[in-house]
Structures are given as structure tokens and as C-alpha cells.
Protein backbone atom coordinates (compact mmCIF):
# COMPACT_ATOMS: atom_id res chain seq x y z
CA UNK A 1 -66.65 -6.68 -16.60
CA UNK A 2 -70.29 -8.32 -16.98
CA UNK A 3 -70.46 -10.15 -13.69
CA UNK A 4 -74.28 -11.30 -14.81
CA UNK A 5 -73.13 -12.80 -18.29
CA UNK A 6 -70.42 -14.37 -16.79
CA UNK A 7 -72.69 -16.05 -14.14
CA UNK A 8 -74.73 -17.12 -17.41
CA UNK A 9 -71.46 -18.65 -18.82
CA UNK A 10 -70.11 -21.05 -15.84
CA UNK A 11 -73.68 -22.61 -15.48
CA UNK A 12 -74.06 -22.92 -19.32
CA UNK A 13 -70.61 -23.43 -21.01
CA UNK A 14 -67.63 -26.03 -20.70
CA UNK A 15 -65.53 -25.10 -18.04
CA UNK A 16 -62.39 -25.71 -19.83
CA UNK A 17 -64.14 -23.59 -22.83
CA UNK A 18 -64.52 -20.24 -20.51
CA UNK A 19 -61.97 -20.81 -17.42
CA UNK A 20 -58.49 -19.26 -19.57
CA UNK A 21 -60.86 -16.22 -20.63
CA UNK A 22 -61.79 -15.11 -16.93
CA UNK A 23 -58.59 -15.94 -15.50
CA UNK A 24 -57.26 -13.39 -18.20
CA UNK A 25 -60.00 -10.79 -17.73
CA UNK A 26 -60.11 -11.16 -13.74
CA UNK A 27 -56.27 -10.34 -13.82
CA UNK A 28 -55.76 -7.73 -16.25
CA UNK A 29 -59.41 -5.68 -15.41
CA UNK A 30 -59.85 -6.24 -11.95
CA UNK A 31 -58.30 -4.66 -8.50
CA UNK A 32 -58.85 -7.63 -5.85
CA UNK A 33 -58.50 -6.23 -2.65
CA UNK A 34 -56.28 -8.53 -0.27
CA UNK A 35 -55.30 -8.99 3.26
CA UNK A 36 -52.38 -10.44 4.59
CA UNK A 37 -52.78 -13.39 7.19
CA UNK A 38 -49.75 -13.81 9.19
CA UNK A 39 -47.61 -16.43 10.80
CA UNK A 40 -49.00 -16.93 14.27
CA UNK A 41 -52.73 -15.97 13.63
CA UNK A 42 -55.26 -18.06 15.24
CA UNK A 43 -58.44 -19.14 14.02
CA UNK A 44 -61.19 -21.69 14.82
CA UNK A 45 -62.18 -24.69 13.28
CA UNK A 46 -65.59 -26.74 14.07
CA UNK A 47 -66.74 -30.15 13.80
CA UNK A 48 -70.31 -31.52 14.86
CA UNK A 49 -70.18 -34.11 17.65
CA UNK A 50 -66.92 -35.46 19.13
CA UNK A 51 -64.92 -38.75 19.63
CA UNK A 52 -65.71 -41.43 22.10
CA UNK A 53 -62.86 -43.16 24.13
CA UNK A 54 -63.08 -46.24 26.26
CA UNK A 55 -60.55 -46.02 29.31
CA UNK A 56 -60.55 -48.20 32.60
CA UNK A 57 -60.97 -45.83 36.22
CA UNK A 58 -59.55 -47.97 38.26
CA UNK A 59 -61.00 -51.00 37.04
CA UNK A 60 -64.04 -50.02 35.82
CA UNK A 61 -64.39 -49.84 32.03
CA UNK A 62 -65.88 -46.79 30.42
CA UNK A 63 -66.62 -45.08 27.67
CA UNK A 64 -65.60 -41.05 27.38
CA UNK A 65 -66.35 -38.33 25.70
CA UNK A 66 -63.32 -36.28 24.18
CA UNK A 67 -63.22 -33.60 21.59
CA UNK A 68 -61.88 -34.12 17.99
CA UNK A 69 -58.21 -33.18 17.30
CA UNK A 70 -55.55 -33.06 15.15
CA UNK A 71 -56.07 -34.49 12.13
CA UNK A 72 -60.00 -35.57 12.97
CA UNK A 73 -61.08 -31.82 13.29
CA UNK A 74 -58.58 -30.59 10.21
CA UNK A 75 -59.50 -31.17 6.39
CA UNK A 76 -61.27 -34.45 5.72
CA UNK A 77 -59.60 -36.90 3.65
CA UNK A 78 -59.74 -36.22 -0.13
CA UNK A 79 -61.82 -38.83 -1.26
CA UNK A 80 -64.18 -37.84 1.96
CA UNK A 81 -63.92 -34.17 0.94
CA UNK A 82 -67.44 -32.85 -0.17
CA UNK A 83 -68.47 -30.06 -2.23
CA UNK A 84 -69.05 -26.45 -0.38
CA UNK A 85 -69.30 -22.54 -1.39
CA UNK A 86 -65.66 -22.64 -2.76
CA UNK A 87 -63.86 -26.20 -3.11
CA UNK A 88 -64.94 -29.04 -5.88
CA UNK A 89 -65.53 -32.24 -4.40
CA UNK A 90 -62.54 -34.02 -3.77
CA UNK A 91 -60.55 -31.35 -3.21
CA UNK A 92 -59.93 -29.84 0.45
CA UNK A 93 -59.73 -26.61 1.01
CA UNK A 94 -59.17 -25.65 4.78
CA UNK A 95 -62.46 -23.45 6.56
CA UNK A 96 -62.40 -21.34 9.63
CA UNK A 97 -63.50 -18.79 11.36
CA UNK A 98 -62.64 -15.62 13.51
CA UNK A 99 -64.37 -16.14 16.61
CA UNK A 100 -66.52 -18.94 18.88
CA UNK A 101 -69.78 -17.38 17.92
CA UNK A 102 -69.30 -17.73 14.34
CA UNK A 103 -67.76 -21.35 13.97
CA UNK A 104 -70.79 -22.95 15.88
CA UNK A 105 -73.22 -21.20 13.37
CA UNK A 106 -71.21 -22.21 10.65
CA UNK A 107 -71.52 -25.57 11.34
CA UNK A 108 -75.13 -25.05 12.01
CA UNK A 109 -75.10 -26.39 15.86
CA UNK A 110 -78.54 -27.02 17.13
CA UNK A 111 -80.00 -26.97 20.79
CA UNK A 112 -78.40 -29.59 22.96
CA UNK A 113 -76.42 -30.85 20.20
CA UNK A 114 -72.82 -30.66 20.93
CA UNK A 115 -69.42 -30.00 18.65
CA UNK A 116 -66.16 -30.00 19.22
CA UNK A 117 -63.46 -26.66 18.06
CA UNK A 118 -60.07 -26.04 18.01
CA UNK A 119 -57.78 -23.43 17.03
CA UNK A 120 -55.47 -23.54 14.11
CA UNK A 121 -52.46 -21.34 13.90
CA UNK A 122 -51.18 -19.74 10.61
CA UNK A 123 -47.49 -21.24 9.98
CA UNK A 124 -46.79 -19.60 6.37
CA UNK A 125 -47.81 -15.58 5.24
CA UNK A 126 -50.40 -15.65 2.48
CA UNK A 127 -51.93 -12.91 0.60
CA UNK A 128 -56.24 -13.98 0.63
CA UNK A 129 -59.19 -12.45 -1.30
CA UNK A 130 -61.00 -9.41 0.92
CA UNK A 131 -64.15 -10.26 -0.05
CA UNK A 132 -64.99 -8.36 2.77
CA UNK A 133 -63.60 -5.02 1.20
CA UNK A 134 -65.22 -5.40 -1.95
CA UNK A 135 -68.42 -4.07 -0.63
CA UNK A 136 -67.00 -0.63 -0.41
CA UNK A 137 -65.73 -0.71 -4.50
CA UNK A 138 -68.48 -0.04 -6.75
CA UNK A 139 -67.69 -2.55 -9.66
CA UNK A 140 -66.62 -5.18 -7.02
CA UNK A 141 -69.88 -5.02 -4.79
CA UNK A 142 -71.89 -7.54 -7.40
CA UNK A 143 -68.59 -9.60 -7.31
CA UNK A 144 -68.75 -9.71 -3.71
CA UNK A 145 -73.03 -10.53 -4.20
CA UNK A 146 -72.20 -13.17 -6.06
CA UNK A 147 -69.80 -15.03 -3.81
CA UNK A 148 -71.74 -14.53 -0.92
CA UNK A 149 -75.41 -15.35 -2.40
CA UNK A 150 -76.62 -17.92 -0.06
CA UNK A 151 -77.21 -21.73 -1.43
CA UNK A 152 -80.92 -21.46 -0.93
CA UNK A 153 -81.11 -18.58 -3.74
CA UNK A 154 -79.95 -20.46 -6.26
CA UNK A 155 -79.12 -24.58 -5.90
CA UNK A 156 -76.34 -23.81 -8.49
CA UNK A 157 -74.55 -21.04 -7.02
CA UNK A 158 -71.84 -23.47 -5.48
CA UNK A 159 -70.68 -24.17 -9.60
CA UNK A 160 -70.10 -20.46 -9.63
CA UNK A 161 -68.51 -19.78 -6.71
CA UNK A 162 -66.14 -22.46 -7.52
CA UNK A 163 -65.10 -21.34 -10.46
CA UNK A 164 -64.41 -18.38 -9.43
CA UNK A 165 -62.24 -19.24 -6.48
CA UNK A 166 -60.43 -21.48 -8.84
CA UNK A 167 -59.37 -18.30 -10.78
CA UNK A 168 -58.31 -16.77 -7.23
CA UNK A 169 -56.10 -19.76 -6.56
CA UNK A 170 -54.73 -20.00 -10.04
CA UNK A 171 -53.96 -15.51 -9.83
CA UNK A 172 -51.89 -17.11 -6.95
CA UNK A 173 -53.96 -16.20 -4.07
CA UNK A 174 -53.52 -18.39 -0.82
CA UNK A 175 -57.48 -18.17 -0.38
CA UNK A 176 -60.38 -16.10 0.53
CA UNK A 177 -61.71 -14.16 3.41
CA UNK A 178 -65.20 -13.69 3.60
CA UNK A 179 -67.95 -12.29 6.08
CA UNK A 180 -70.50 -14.94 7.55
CA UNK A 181 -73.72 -15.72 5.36
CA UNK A 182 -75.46 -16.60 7.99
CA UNK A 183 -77.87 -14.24 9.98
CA UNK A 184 -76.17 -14.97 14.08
CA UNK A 185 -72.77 -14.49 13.01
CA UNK A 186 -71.30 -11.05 12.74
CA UNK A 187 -67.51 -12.57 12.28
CA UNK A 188 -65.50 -13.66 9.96
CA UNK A 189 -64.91 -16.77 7.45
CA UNK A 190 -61.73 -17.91 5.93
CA UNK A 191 -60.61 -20.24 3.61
CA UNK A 192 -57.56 -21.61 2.59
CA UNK A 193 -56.13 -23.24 -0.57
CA UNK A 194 -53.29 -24.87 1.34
CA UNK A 195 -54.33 -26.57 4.22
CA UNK A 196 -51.02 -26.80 5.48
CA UNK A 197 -50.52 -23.12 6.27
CA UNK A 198 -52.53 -24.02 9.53
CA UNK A 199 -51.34 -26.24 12.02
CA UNK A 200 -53.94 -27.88 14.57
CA UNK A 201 -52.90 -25.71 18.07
CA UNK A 202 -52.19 -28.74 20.85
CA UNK A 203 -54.62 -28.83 23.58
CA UNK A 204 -56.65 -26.36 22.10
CA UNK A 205 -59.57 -28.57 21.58
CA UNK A 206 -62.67 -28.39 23.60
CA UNK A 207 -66.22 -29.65 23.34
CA UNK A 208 -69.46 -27.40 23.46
CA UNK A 209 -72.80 -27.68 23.32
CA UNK A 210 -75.48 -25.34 22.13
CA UNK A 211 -77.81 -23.53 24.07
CA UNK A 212 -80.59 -21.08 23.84
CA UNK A 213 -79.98 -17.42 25.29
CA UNK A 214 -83.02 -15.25 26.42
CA UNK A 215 -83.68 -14.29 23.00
CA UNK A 216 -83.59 -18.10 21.45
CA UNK A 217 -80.85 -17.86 20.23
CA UNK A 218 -77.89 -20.83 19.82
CA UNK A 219 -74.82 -19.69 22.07
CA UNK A 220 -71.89 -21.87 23.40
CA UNK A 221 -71.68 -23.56 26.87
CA UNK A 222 -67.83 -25.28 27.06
CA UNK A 223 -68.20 -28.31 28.53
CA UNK A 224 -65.38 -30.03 31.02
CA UNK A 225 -63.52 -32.84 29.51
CA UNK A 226 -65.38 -36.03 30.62
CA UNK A 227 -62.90 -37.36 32.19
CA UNK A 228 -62.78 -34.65 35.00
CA UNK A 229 -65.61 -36.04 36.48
CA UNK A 230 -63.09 -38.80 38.07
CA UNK A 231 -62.11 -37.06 41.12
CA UNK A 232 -58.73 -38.93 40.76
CA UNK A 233 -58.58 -38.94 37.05
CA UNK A 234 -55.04 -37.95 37.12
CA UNK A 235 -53.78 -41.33 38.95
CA UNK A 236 -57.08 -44.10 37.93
CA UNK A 237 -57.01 -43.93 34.11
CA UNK A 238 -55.64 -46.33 32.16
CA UNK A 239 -56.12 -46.46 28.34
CA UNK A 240 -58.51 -49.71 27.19
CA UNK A 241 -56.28 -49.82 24.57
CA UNK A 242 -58.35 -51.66 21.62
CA UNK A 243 -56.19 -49.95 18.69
CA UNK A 244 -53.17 -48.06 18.39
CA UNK A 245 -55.25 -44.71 17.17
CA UNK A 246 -56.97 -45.03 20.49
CA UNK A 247 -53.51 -45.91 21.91
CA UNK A 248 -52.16 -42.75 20.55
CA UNK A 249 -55.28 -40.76 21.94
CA UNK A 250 -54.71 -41.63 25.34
CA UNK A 251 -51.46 -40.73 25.07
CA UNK A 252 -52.68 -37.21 23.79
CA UNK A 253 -55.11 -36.85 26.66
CA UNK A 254 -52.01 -37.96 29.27
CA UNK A 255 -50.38 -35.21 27.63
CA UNK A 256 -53.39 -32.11 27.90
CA UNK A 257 -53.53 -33.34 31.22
CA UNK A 258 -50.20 -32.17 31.87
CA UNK A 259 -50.28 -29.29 29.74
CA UNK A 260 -53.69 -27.45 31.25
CA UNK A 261 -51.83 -28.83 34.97
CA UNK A 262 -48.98 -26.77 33.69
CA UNK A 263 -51.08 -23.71 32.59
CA UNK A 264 -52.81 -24.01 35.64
CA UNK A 265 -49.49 -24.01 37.69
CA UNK A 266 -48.44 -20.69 35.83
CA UNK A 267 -51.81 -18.75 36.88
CA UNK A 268 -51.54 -20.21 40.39
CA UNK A 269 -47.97 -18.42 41.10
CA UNK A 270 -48.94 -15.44 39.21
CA UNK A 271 -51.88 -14.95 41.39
CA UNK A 272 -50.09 -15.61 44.38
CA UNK A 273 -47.33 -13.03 43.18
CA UNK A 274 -49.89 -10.18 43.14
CA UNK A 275 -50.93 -10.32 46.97
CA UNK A 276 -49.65 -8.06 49.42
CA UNK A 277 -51.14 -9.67 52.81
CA UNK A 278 -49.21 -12.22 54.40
CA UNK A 279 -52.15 -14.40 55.63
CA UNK A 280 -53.78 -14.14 52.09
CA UNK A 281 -50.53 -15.40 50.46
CA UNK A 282 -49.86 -18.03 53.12
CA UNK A 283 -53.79 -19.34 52.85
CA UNK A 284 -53.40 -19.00 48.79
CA UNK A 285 -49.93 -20.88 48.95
CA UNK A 286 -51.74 -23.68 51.49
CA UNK A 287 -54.57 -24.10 48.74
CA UNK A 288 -52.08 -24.10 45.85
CA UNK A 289 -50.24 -26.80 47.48
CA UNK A 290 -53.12 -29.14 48.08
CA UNK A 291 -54.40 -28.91 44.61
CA UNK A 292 -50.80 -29.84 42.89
CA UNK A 293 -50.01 -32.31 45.30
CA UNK A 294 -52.14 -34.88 43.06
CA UNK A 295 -50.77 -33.38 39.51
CA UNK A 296 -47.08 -34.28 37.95
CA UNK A 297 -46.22 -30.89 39.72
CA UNK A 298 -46.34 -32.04 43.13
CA UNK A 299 -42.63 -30.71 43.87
CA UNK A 300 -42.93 -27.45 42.21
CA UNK A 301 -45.48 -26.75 44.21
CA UNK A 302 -43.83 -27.83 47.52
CA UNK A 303 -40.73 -26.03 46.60
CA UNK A 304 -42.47 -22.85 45.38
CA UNK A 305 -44.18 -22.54 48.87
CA UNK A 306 -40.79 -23.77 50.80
CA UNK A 307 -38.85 -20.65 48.85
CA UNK A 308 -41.90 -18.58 50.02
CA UNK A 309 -41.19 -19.29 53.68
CA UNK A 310 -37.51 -19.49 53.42
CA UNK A 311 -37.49 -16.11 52.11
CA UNK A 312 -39.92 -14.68 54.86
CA UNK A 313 -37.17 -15.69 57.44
CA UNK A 314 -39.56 -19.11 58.63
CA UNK A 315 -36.47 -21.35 57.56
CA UNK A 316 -37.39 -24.74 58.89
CA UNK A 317 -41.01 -24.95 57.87
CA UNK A 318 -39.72 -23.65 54.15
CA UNK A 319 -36.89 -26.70 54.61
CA UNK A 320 -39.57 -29.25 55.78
CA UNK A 321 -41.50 -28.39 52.04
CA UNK A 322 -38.30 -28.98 50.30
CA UNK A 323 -37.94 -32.02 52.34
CA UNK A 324 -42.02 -33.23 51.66
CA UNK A 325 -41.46 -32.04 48.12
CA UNK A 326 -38.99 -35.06 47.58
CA UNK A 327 -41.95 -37.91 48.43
CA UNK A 328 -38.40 -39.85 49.51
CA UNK A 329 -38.89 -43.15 51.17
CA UNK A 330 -37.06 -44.52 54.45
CA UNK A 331 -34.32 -45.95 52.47
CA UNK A 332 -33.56 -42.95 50.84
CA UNK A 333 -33.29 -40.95 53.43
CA UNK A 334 -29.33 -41.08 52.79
CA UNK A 335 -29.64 -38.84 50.06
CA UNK A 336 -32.50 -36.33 51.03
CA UNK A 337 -29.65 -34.04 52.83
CA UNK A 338 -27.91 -33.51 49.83
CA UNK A 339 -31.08 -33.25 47.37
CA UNK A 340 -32.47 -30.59 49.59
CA UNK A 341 -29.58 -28.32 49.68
CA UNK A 342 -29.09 -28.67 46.03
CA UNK A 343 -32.43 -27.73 45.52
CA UNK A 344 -32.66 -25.10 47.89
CA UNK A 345 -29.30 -23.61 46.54
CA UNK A 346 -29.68 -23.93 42.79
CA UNK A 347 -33.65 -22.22 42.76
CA UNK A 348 -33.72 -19.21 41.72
CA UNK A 349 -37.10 -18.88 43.89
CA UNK A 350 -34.83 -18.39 46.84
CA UNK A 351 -32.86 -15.53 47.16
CA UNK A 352 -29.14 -15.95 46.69
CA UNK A 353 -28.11 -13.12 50.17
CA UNK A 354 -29.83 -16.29 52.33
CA UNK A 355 -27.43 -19.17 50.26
CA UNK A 356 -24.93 -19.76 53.05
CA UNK A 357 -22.76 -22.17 55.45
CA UNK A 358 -25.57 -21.56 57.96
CA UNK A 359 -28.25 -22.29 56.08
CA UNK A 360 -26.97 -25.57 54.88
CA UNK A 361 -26.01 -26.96 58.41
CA UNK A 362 -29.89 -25.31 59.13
CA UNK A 363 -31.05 -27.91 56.29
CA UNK A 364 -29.12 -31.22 57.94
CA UNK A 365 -30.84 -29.91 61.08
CA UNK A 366 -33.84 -29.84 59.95
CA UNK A 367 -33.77 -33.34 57.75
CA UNK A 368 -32.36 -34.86 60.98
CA UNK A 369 -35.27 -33.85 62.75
CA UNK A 370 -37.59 -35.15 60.18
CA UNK A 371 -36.20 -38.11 60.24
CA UNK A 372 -36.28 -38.79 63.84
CA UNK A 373 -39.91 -37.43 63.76
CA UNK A 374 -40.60 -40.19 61.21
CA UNK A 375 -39.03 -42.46 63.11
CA UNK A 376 -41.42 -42.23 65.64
CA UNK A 377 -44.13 -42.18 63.53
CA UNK A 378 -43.28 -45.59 61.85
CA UNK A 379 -42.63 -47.06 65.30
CA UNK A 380 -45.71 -46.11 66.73
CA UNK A 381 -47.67 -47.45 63.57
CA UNK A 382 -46.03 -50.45 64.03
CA UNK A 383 -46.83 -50.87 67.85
CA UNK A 384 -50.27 -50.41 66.53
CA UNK A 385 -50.53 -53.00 63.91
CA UNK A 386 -48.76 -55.49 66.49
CA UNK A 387 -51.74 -54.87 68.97
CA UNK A 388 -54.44 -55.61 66.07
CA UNK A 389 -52.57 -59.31 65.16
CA UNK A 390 -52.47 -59.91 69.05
């Protein structure tokens, strides 16, 4: 097959005139080389710049920073949709790539600019052009040329490299995987003719911003979600709420927030699981404590550390976490002996041998004493305050 007169033909004939004619020749005297993508791949997806968000910290207004997600990192709009190496304009074709190094050159990042990525996760098989492969077959290599030949040899080659990918999709093909064109990327490109074999990955999305290395080159810096820079983030922001789409971005955010806590919570234990020294475990449990004590995890974390101590044989002080672990006001105190026993009884943190008769009368010991002990507390605090008025 004459790659060059074909070339010749796309720029220089109807479309509609030639397209039946390659489709024919591409299937009946060409070998593509494939390779499968599979369900549960990831791959990246870039977009310059990110979304701004205003939100109230405790009653000051402010505008945030946030990466782009879901559908404002995934394929534009069709009427939005622009021309590139191997979609038409106005139709969208999905792009990513294999790695963080290659998706911010792909989108060209600059120094100091920044960009938020995601990752996208295959949902349906598909068999995709190995464009990549076709360097090492002989009558494919000035196929492979031609797909690849950057936009700055030739302002024209985009109306050839859509053309052919418009055969690929038509042979059935779900798309086309293709090395990088560009000099600082060694990974690999993808493209797919069905955007929804990708689904956006929740929480995934991050914000970078480009930096030089020693050698001058562009490399990524993640940056922390704005946000964090509110020490008490977690309890002092409130959505502005100006539009439902913001409305339904706060919401998202509320929900990372929870997800990384979550993450977070899993590492934490882990970590704690692989120590061997008592006084590291206890300090590591102390620290692990504090820090989820301000997320939605509060009484995992409590209870983690009380089954810790319970297990060790130190019975009341794991009981008093069980008992802090509830955050139970005076006037529920009623109920804090039986929600500690059922918690203590029905974890499987704590090991069944120690579930007995004497450590439940142990635990209305021990939540008697607490209560007495606040007691005092709240009587002393009021003796106080009574001085101050008098």
C-alpha cells in the first residue's frame, strides 16, 4: 500500500470520493497491530488551570482554588470540542495518558502555570490501534510516521490523521494508542472513540503546578487543596452557595474530605499494626487519636485505641476511650452504659476470650466513675463561674 499517494489523496480529493477505497484496502492489506485495554486500567487526564470556589471560613467569605472534576476535566462539550491529531471538530474523542510526566507535557504546562489531572478508569474492554508496535513492522513504520508527524511539519497533517483514524473507528477499533510526540515525555498517549469507556475516578483530582528541575526542565509539584490551609477546614466551611453547580461542588469537596480522612484512617492503623514496641505503638496510637479527633472519624479512632488497651490487659483506660469515643452529653449519660458494652462486645478489634460477665460489670464501673469524675468537674466549673458574677 502507497502510504505517500494516499497522503496526496486525503489533502487533494473529496473525502467521501476516497474514504470507502481505504477503508477497503486498510482492511483487506493491512495487519494492525492491537492491544487490549482492560476494565479497571487507569489513566490520566489533564486540563490547564483549575476551578475557583467561593466558600465562607467561619464567616469570612473567600474564594478557593479546587481542581477540575468530573465532567469539567472529561471530554468538552460537542459543540466546544475542537479539532486535534485524531478527532474532527465537533466530535469528542476522549485523550489520556500513561503517566504524570507525560499528561503535563501534553497539555504543554509552562513554569508556574498550574493544571489540574485526574485519573480515569477503563469500564468496558476495547481492542485500540498499537501505533506503538508498528515501528517494529517494516510496511507499517511509514504508517506509524505518518500518524505521529508533528503539526509543525506540515499545518495539514491533522486532515490526514483524521482520516485515517476515522477508518480505525469504522474497522471497529475502540481507538488508538500512541507514543508521546513531544520531546519530555517518554510515556504513553491514548485515545478513545467512546468516551464512555472511562469513568472520571472520585477524588482522584489534584492540582499541580510546573516547575523547573536542575536541567530546566517542566516537572510536577502537587499542590494541597486550598482549602487545607484552614487549620479547621473540616468544621468552618460553609458553601457560599451562589448556584446549584457550585452547590453540588461543595458537596463534592465535603465528600473528598471524608474520603482522603478515610484513606488516611486506613494508613494510620496499618502503620500502627506493623510496630513491635509498646511505647512506639502507645505514642503512635496517642498521635493517631489527636489527629481524628477533628475528622468524621473521631470514634473510630477512640475505639481503635480503647481495643488497643483493652487487649493489652489496661481495661479501664481502654473503657474510658470507648466512653470519650461517644462525645455523650450529661443527659445522656443513661444510655452510655449500654452503648459502651455494645460497642466493646460487638468490635471485632477486641478479642472475643476477654468478652465476659466481668468485663461488662468492669465497664458500669468504669462509666460510674466517669460520671462521678464529671460530676465534679461540672460542679467545680460552676463554683467558678458563680465567683466571676459575684
Amino acid at each position: 500500500m502507497n502510504f505517500f499517494e494516499m497522503q496526496n489523496e486525503i489533502l487533494n480529493v473529496n473525502r467521501s470520493d476516497i474514504f470507502n477505497k481505504y477503508l477497503k484496502l486498510f482492511r483487506d492489506q493491512l495487519s494492525i497491530p492491537t492491544r487490549n485495554i482492560c476494565v479497571g486500567e487507569h489513566w490520566l487526564r489533564g486540563r490547564i488551570h483549575c476551578d475557583t470556589f467561593k466558600v465562607s471560613f467561619d464567616d469570612y467569605d473567600s474564594d478557593i482554588e479546587i481542581p477540575y472534576f468530573k465532567k469539567e476535566i472529561g471530554v468538552p462539550p460537542i459543540e466546544m470540542t475542537k479539532s486535534f491529531r485524531f478527532n474532527r471538530e465537533n466530535i469528542a474523542y476522549l485523550y489520556l495518558t500513561s503517566d504524570l510526566n507525560t499528561c503535563m507535557a501534553e497539555i504543554r504546562l509552562k513554569e508556574n502555570e498550574i493544571c489540574s489531572i485526574s485519573e480515569f478508569s477503563c469500564v468496558r474492554n476495547g481492542i485500540y490501534v498499537d501505533v506503538i508496535s508498528m515501528f517494529n513492522i517494516l510496511e507499517l513504520k511509514p504508517l506509524a510516521d505518518i500518524l505521529l508527524q508533528p503539526i509543525d511539519d506540515n499545518k495539514r497533517i491533522y486532515e490526514i490523521t483524521q482520516f485515517i483514524s476515522d477508518i480505525f473507528k469504522k474497522i471497529g477499533y475502540s481507538g488508538i494508542l500512541y507514543p508521546s510526540t513531544l520531546k519530555r515525555s517518554n510515556g504513553l498517549n491514548l485515545v478513545c472513540f467512546y468516551p464512555d469507556y472511562f469513568e472520571f475516578v472520585m477524588y482522584s483530582d489534584r492540582i499541580y503546578k510546573g516547575v523547573p528541575d536542575e536541567s530546566g526542565n517542566i516537572i510536577p509539584l502537587s499542590q494541597i487543596d486550598e482549602f487545607k490551609r484552614y487549620p479547621e477546614y473540616r468544621k468552618e466551611m460553609y458553601s457560599f452557595g451562589d448556584t446549584p453547580e457550585k452547590e453540588e461542588a461543595f458537596e463534592y469537596i465535603e465528600d473528598k474530605i471524608c474520603f482522603e480522612d478515610e484513606q488516611e484512617y486506613i494508613s494510620g492503623v496499618r502503620n500502627i499494626c506493623d510496630l513491635n514496641n509498646t511505647s512506639e505503638i502507645e505514642c503512635a496510637l496517642n498521635s493517631f487519636v489527636e489527629y481524628f479527633s477533628r475528622t468524621h472519624l473521631r470514634k473510630k479512632a477512640y475505639q481503635f485505641r480503647g481495643a488497643y488497651y483493652i487487649n493489652a490487659g489496661k481495661i479501664e483506660i481502654g473503657i474510658k476511650d470507648y466512653i470519650l469515643s461517644l462525645n455523650a452529653c450529661k443527659a445522656q449519660w443513661n444510655t452510655v452504659i449500654n452503648r459502651v458494652t455494645h460497642d466493646i462486645f460487638d468490635s471485632n478489634d477486641v478479642d472475643n476470650a476477654l468478652k465476659t460477665e466481668e468485663l461488662k460489670q468492669k465497664i458500669i464501673e468504669e462509666c460510674n466513675l466517669y460520671f462521678q469524675e464529671s460530676d465534679k468537674r461540672w460542679n467545680m466549673m460552676m463554683e467558678e463561674l458563680k465567683k466571676l458574677d459575684s
